[in-house]
C-alpha atoms as a PDB file:
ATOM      1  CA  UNK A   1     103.185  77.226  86.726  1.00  0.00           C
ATOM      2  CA  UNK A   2     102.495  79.493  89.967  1.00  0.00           C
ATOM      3  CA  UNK A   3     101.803  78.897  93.271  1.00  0.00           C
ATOM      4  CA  UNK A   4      99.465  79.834  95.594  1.00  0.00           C
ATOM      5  CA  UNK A   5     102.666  80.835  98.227  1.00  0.00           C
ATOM      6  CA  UNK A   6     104.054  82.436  94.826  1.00  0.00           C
ATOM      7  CA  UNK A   7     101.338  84.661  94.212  1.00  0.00           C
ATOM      8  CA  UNK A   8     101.205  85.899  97.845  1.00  0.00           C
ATOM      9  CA  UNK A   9     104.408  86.949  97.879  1.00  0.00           C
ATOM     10  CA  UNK A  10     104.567  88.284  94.553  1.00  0.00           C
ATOM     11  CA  UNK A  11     101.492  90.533  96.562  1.00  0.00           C
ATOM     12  CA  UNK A  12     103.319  91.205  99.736  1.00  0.00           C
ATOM     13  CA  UNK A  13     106.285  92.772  97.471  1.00  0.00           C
ATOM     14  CA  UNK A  14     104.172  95.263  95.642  1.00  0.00           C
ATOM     15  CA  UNK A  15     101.841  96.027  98.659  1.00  0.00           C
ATOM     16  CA  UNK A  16     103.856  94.348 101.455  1.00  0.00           C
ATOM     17  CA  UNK A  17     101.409  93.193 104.582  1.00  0.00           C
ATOM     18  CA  UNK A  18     103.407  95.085 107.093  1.00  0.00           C
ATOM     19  CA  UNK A  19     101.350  98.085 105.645  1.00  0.00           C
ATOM     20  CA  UNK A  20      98.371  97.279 106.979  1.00  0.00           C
ATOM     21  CA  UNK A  21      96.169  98.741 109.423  1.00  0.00           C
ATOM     22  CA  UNK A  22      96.030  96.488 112.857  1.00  0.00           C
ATOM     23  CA  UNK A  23      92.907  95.416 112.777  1.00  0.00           C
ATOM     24  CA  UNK A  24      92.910  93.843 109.539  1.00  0.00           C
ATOM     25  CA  UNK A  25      93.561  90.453 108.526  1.00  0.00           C
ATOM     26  CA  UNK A  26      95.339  90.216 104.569  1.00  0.00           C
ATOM     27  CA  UNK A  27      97.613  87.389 103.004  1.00  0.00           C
ATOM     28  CA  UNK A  28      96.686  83.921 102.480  1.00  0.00           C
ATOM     29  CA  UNK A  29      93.853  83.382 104.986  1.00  0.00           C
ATOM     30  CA  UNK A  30      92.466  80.020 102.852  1.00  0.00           C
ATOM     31  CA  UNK A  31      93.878  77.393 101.451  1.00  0.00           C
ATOM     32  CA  UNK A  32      96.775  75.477  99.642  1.00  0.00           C
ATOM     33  CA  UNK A  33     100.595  77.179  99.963  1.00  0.00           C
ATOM     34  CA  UNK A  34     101.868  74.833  97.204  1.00  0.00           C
ATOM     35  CA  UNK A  35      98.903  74.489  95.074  1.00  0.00           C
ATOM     36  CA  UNK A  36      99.394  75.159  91.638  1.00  0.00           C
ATOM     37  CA  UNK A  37      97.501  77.433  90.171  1.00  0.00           C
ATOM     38  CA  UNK A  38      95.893  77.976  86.379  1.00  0.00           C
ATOM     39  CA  UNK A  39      92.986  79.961  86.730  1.00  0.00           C
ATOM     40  CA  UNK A  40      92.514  82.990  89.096  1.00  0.00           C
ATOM     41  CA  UNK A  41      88.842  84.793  89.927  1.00  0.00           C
ATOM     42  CA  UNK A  42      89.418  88.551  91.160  1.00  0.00           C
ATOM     43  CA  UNK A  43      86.237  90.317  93.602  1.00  0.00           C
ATOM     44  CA  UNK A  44      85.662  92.774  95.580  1.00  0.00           C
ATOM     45  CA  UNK A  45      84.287  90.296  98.467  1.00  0.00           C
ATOM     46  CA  UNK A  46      84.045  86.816  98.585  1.00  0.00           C
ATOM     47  CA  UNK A  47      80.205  86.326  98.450  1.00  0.00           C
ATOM     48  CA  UNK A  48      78.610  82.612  97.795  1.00  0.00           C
ATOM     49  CA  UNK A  49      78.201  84.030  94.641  1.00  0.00           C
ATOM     50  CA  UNK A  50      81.541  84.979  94.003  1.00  0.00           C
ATOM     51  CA  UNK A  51      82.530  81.510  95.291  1.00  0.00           C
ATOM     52  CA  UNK A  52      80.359  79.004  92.823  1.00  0.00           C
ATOM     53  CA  UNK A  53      81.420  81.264  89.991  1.00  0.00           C
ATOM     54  CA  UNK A  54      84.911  80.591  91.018  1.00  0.00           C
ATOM     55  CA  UNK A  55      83.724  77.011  91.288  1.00  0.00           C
ATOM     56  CA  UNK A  56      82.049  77.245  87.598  1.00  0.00           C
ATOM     57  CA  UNK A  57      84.944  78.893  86.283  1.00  0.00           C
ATOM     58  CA  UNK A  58      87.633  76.333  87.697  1.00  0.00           C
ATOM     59  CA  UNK A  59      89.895  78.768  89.385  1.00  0.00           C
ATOM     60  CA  UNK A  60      92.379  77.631  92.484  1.00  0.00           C
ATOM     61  CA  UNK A  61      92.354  80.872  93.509  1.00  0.00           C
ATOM     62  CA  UNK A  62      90.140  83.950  94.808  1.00  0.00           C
ATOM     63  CA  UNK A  63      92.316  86.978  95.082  1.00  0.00           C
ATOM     64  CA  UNK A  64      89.991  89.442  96.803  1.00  0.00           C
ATOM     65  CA  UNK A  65      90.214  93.282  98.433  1.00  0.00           C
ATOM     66  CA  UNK A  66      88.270  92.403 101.377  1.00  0.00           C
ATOM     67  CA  UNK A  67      89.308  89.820 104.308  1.00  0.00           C
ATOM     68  CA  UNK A  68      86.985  86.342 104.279  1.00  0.00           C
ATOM     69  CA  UNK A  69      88.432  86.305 107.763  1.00  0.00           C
ATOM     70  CA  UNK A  70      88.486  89.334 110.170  1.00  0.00           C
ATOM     71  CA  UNK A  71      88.185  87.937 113.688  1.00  0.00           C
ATOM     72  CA  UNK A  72      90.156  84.649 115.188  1.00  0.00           C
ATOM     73  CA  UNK A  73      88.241  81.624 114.103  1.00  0.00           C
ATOM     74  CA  UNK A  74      87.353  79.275 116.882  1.00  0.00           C
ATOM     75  CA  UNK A  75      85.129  76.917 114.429  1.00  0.00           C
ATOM     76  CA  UNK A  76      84.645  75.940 111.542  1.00  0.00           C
ATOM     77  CA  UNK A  77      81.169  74.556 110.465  1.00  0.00           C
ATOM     78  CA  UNK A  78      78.261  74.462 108.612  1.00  0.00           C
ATOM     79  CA  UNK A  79      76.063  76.093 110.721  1.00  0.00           C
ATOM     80  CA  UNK A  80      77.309  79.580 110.065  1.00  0.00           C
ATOM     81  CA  UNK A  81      78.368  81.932 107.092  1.00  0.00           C
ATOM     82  CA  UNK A  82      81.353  81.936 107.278  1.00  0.00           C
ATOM     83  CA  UNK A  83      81.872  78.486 107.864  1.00  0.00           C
ATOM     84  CA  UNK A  84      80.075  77.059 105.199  1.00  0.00           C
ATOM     85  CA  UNK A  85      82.154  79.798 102.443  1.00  0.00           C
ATOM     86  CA  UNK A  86      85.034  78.098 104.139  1.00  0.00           C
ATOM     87  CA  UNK A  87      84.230  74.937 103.662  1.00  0.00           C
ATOM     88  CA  UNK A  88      82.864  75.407 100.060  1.00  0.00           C
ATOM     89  CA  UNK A  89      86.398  76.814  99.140  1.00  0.00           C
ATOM     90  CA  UNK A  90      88.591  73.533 100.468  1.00  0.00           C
ATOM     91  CA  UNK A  91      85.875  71.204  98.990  1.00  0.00           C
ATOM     92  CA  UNK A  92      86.653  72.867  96.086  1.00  0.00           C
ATOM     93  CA  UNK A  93      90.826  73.000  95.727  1.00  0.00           C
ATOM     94  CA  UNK A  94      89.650  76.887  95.863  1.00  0.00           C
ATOM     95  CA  UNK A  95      92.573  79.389  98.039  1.00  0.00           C
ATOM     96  CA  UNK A  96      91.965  82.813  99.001  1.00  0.00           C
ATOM     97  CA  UNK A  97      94.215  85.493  98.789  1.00  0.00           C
ATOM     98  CA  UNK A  98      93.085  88.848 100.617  1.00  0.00           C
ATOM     99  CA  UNK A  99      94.365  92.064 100.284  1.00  0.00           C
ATOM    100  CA  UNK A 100      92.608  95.053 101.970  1.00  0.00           C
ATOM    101  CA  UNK A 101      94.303  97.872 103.979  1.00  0.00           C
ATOM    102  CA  UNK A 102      98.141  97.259 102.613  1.00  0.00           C
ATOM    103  CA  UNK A 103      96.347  97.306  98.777  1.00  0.00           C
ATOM    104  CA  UNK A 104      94.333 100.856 100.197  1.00  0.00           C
ATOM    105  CA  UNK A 105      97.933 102.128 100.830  1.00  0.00           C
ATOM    106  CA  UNK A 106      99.956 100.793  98.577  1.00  0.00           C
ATOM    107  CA  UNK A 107     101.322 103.040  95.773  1.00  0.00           C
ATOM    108  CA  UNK A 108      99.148 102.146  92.310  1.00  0.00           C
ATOM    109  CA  UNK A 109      96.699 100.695  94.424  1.00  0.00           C
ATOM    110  CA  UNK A 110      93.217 101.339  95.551  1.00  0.00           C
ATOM    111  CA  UNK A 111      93.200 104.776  96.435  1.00  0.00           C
ATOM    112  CA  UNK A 112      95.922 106.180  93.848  1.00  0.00           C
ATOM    113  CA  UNK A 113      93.205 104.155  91.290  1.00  0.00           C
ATOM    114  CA  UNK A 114      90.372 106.019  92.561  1.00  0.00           C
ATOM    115  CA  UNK A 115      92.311 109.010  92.045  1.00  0.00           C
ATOM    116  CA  UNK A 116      92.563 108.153  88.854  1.00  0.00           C
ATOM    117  CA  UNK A 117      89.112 107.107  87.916  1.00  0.00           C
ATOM    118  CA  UNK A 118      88.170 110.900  89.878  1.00  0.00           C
ATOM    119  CA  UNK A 119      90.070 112.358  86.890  1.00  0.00           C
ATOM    120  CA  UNK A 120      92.866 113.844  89.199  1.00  0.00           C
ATOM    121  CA  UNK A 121      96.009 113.863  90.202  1.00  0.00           C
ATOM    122  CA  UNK A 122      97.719 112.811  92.976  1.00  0.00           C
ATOM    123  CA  UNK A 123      99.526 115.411  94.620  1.00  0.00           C
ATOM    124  CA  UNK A 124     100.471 113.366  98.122  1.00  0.00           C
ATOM    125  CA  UNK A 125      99.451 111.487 101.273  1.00  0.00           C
ATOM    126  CA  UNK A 126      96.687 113.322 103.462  1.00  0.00           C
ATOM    127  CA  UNK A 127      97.333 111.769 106.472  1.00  0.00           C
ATOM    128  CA  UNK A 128     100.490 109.238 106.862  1.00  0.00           C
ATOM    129  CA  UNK A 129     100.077 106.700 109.212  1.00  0.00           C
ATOM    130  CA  UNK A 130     103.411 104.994 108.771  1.00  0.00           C
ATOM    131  CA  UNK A 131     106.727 104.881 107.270  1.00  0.00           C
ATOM    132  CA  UNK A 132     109.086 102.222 105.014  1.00  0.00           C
ATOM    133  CA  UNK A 133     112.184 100.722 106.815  1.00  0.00           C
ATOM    134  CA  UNK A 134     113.824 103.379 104.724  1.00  0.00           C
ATOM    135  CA  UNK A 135     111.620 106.132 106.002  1.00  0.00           C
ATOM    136  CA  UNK A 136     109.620 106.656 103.560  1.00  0.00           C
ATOM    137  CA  UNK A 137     105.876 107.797 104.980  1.00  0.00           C
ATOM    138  CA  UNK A 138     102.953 105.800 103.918  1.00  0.00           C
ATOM    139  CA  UNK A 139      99.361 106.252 104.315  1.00  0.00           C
ATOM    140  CA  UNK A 140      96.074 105.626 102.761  1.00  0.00           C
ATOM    141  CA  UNK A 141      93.715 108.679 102.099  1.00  0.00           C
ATOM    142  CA  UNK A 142      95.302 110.904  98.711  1.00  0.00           C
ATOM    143  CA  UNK A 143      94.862 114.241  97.865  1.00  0.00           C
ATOM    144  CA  UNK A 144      95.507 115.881  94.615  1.00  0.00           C
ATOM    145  CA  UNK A 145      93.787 117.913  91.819  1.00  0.00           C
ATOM    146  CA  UNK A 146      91.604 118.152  88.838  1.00  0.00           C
ATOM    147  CA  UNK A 147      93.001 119.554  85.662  1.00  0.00           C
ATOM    148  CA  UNK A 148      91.608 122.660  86.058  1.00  0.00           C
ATOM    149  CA  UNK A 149      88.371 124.269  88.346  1.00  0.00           C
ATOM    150  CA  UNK A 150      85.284 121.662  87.343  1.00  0.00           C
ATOM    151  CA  UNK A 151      81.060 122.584  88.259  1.00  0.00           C
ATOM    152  CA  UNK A 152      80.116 120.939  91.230  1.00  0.00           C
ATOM    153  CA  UNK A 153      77.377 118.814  89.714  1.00  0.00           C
ATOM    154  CA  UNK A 154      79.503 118.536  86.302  1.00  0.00           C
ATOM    155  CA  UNK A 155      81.819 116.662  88.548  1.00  0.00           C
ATOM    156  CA  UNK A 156      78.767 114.520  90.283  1.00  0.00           C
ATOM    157  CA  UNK A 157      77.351 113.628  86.856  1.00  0.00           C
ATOM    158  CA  UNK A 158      81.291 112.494  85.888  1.00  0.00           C
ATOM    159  CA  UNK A 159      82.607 110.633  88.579  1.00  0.00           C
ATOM    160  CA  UNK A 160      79.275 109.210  88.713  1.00  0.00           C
ATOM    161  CA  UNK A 161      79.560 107.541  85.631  1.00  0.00           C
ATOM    162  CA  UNK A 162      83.496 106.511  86.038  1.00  0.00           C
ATOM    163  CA  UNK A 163      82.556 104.864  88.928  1.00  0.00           C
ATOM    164  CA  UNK A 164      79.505 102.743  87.599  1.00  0.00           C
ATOM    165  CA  UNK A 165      77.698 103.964  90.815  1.00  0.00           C
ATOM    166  CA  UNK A 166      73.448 103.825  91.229  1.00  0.00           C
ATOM    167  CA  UNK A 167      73.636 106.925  93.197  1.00  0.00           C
ATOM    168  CA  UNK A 168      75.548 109.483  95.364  1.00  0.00           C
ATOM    169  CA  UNK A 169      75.070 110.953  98.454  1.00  0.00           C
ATOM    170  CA  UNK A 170      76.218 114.539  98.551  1.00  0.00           C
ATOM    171  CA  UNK A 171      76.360 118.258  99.852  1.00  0.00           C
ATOM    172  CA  UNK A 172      77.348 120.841  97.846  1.00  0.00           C
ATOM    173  CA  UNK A 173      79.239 123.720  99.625  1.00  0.00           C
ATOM    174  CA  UNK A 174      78.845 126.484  96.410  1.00  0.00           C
ATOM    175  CA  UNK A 175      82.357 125.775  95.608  1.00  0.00           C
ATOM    176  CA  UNK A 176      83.414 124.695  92.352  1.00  0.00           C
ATOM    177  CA  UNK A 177      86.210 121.310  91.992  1.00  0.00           C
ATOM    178  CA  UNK A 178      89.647 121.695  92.136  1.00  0.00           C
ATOM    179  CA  UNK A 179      91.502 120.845  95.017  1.00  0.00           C
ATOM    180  CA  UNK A 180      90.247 116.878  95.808  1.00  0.00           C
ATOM    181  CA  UNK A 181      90.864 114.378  98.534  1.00  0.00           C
ATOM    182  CA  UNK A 182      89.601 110.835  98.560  1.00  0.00           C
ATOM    183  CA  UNK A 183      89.554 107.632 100.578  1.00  0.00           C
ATOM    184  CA  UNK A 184      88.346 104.373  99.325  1.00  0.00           C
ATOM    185  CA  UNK A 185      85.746 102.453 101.700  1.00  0.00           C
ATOM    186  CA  UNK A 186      85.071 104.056 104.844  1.00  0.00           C
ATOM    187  CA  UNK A 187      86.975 107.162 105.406  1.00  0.00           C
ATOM    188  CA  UNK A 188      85.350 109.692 106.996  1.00  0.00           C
ATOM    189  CA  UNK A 189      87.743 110.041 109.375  1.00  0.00           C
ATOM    190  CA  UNK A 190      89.947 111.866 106.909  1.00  0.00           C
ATOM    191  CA  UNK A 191      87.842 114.316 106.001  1.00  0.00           C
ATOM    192  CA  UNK A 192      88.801 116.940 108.828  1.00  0.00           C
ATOM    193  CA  UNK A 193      92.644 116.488 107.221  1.00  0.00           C
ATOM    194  CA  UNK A 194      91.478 117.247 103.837  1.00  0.00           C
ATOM    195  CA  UNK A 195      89.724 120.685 104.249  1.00  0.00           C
ATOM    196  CA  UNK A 196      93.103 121.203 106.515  1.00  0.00           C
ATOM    197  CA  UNK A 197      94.870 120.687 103.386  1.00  0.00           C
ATOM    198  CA  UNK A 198      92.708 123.138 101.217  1.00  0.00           C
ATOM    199  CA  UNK A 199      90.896 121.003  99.476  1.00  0.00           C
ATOM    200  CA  UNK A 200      87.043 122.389  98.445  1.00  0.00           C
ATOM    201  CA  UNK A 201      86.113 118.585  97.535  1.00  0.00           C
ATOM    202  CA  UNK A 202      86.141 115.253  99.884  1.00  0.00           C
ATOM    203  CA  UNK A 203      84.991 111.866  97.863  1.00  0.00           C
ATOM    204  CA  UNK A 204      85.025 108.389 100.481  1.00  0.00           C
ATOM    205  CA  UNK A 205      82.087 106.330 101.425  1.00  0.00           C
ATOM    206  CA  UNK A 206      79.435 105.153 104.452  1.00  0.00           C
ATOM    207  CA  UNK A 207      79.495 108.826 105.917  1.00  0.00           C
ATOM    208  CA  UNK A 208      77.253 109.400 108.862  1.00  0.00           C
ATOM    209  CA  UNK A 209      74.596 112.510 109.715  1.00  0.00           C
ATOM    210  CA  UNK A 210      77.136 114.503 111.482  1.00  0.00           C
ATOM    211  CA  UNK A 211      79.748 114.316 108.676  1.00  0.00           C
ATOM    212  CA  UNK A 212      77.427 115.996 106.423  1.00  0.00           C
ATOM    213  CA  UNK A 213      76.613 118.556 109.250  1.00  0.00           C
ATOM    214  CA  UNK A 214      80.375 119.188 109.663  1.00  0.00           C
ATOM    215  CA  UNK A 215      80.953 119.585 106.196  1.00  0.00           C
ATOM    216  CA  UNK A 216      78.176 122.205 105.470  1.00  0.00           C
ATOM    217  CA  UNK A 217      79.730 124.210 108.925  1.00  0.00           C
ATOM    218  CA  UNK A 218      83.106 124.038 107.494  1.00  0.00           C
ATOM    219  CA  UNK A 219      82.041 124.960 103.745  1.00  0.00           C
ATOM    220  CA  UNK A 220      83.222 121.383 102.378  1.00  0.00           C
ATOM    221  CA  UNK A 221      82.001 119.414  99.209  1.00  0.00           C
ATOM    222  CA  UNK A 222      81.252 115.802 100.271  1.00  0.00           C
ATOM    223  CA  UNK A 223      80.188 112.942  98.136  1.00  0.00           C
ATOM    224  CA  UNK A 224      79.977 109.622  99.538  1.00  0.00           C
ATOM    225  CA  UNK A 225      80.139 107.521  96.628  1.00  0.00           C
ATOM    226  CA  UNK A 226      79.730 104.092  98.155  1.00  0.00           C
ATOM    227  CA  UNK A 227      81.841 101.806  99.406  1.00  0.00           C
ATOM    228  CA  UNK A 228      81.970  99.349  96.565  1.00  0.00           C
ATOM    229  CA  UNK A 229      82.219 101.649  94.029  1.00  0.00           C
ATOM    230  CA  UNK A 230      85.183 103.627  95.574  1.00  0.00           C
ATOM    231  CA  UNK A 231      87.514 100.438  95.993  1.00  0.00           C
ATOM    232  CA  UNK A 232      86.211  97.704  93.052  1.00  0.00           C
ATOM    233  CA  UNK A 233      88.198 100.205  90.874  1.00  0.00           C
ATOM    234  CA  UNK A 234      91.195  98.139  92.080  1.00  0.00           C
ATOM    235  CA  UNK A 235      89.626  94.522  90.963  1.00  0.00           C
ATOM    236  CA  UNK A 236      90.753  94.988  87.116  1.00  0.00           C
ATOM    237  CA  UNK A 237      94.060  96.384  88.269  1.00  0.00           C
ATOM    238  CA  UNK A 238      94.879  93.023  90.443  1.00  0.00           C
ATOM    239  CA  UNK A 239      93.661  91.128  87.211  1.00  0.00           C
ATOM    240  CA  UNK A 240      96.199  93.011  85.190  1.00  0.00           C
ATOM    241  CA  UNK A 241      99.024  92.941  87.833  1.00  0.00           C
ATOM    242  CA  UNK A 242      98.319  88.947  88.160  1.00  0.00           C
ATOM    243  CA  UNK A 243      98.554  88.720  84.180  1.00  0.00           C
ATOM    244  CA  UNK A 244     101.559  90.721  83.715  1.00  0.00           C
ATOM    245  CA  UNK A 245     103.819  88.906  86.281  1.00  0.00           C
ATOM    246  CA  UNK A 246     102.534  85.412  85.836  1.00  0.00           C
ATOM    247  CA  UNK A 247     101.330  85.184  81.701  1.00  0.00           C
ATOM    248  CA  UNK A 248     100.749  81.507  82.032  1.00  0.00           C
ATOM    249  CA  UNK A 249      97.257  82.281  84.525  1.00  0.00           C
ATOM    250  CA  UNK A 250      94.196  82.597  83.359  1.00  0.00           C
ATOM    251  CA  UNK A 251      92.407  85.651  85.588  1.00  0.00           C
ATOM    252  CA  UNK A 252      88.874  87.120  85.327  1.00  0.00           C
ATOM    253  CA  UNK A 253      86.967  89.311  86.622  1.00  0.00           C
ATOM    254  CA  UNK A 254      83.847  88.384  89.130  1.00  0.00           C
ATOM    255  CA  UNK A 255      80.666  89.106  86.664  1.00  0.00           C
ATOM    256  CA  UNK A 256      78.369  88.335  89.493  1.00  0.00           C
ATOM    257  CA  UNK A 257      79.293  90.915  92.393  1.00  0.00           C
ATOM    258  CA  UNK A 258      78.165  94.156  92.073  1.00  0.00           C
ATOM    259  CA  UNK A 259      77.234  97.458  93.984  1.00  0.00           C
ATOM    260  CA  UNK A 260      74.435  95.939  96.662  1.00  0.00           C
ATOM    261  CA  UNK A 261      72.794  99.454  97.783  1.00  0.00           C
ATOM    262  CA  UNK A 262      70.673 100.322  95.704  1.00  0.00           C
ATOM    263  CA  UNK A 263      68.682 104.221  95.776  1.00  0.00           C
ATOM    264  CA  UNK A 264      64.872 104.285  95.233  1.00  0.00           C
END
């Protein structure tokens, strides 16, 4: 039977904490070290939602992309969000296991998935933003290639489907798909890098007015997909990862968390 403490560090080998960003917050951020665990829920975020179905399912555990905890916590109580998710979870036996920025970098993780769900291949890192005790560089944002030139809106009307998304935000720059770059969640920031590299096409999320300006000056295809959609393409990977290393858990999938923008 597994552990709570076992399952983190089975985590922190295959997308060790160290590579996280330093604002972020990942590991075990609620909960019981030596709790042993049966049944595991896997989400995006850790909504209410996602917590009573955790609750109705029976699960210890709630490994999630997205931090419960972000900021140091000088309270815990009722009388807030936060609190209250807390407090739900430890009335409930119920750990949580977080995995955000060092998953987004990680190799096989969120954005080598998205890659993959694109239908492209990575090629390398577009912007390293650190390096392996051995030297190796690591970084978040990929960059790669389709199998061969793709119509802009072909490629909409695909990746829109692969990605379950209600809707994309876009501009088209007359080029046709090729040469891709992506970054799961926000990642905007990136997009200068990737027409650097030569890419025609830039897929991430939550882009503002001026990126959109910026990429029509510059003659760059931008799609912001949305920021669930580009990273809950890792949720069924952690669900397989859990099952392969640890057969004895039970792990599903959060039915009750999905995209939450929504296009008129």
């Amino acid at each position: 039977m597994a552990t709570v403490a076992e399952i983190r560090d089975y985590f922190d080998k295959i997308a060790p904490f160290y590579m996280k960003l330093d604002f972020d917050n990942v590991g075990l951020l609620v909960g019981f070290c030596d709790a042993e665990v049966t049944r595991v829920l896997t989400a995006l975020d850790i909504t209410d939602e996602v917590i009573e179905e955790a609750v109705e399912y029976g699960a210890q555990l709630i490994v999630s992309h997205h931090p419960l905890i972000f900021d140091a916590i000088k309270k815990v109580t009722d009388d807030d969000t936060k609190g209250k998710k807390i407090i739900r979870m430890i009335e409930n036996g119920i750990s949580a296991i977080c995995l955000h920025t060092n998953l987004d970098t990680a190799d096989g993780g969120v954005n080598d998935a998205l890659m993959t769900a694109l239908g492209g291949e990575v090629v390398g890192l577009l912007d390293p933003h650190g390096a392996h005790p051995d030297g190796t560089p690591y970084g978040i944002s990929r960059f790669g290639k389709l199998s061969e030139p793709t119509a802009f809106y072909d490629f909409l009307q695909s990746i829109k489907t692969r990605l379950c998304s209600n809707g994309l935000r876009y501009h088209f720059s007359g080029r046709p798909v090729y040469k891709i770059a992506c970054c799961g969640g926000a990642g905007a920031g990136d997009m200068q890098k990737a027409f650097e590299m030569g890419c025609d096409t830039y897929i991430t999320s939550d882009i503002k007015y001026d990126h959109f300006l910026w990429a029509k000056e510059f003659g760059l295809n931008l799609i912001d997909a949305d920021h669930f959609c580009t990273e809950n393409v890792i949720v069924p990977i952690v669900a397989e990862m859990l099952c392969n290393e640890f057969p004895a858990l039970e792990v599903k999938l959060a039915q009750c968390h999905e995209q939450t923008a929504q296009f008129f």
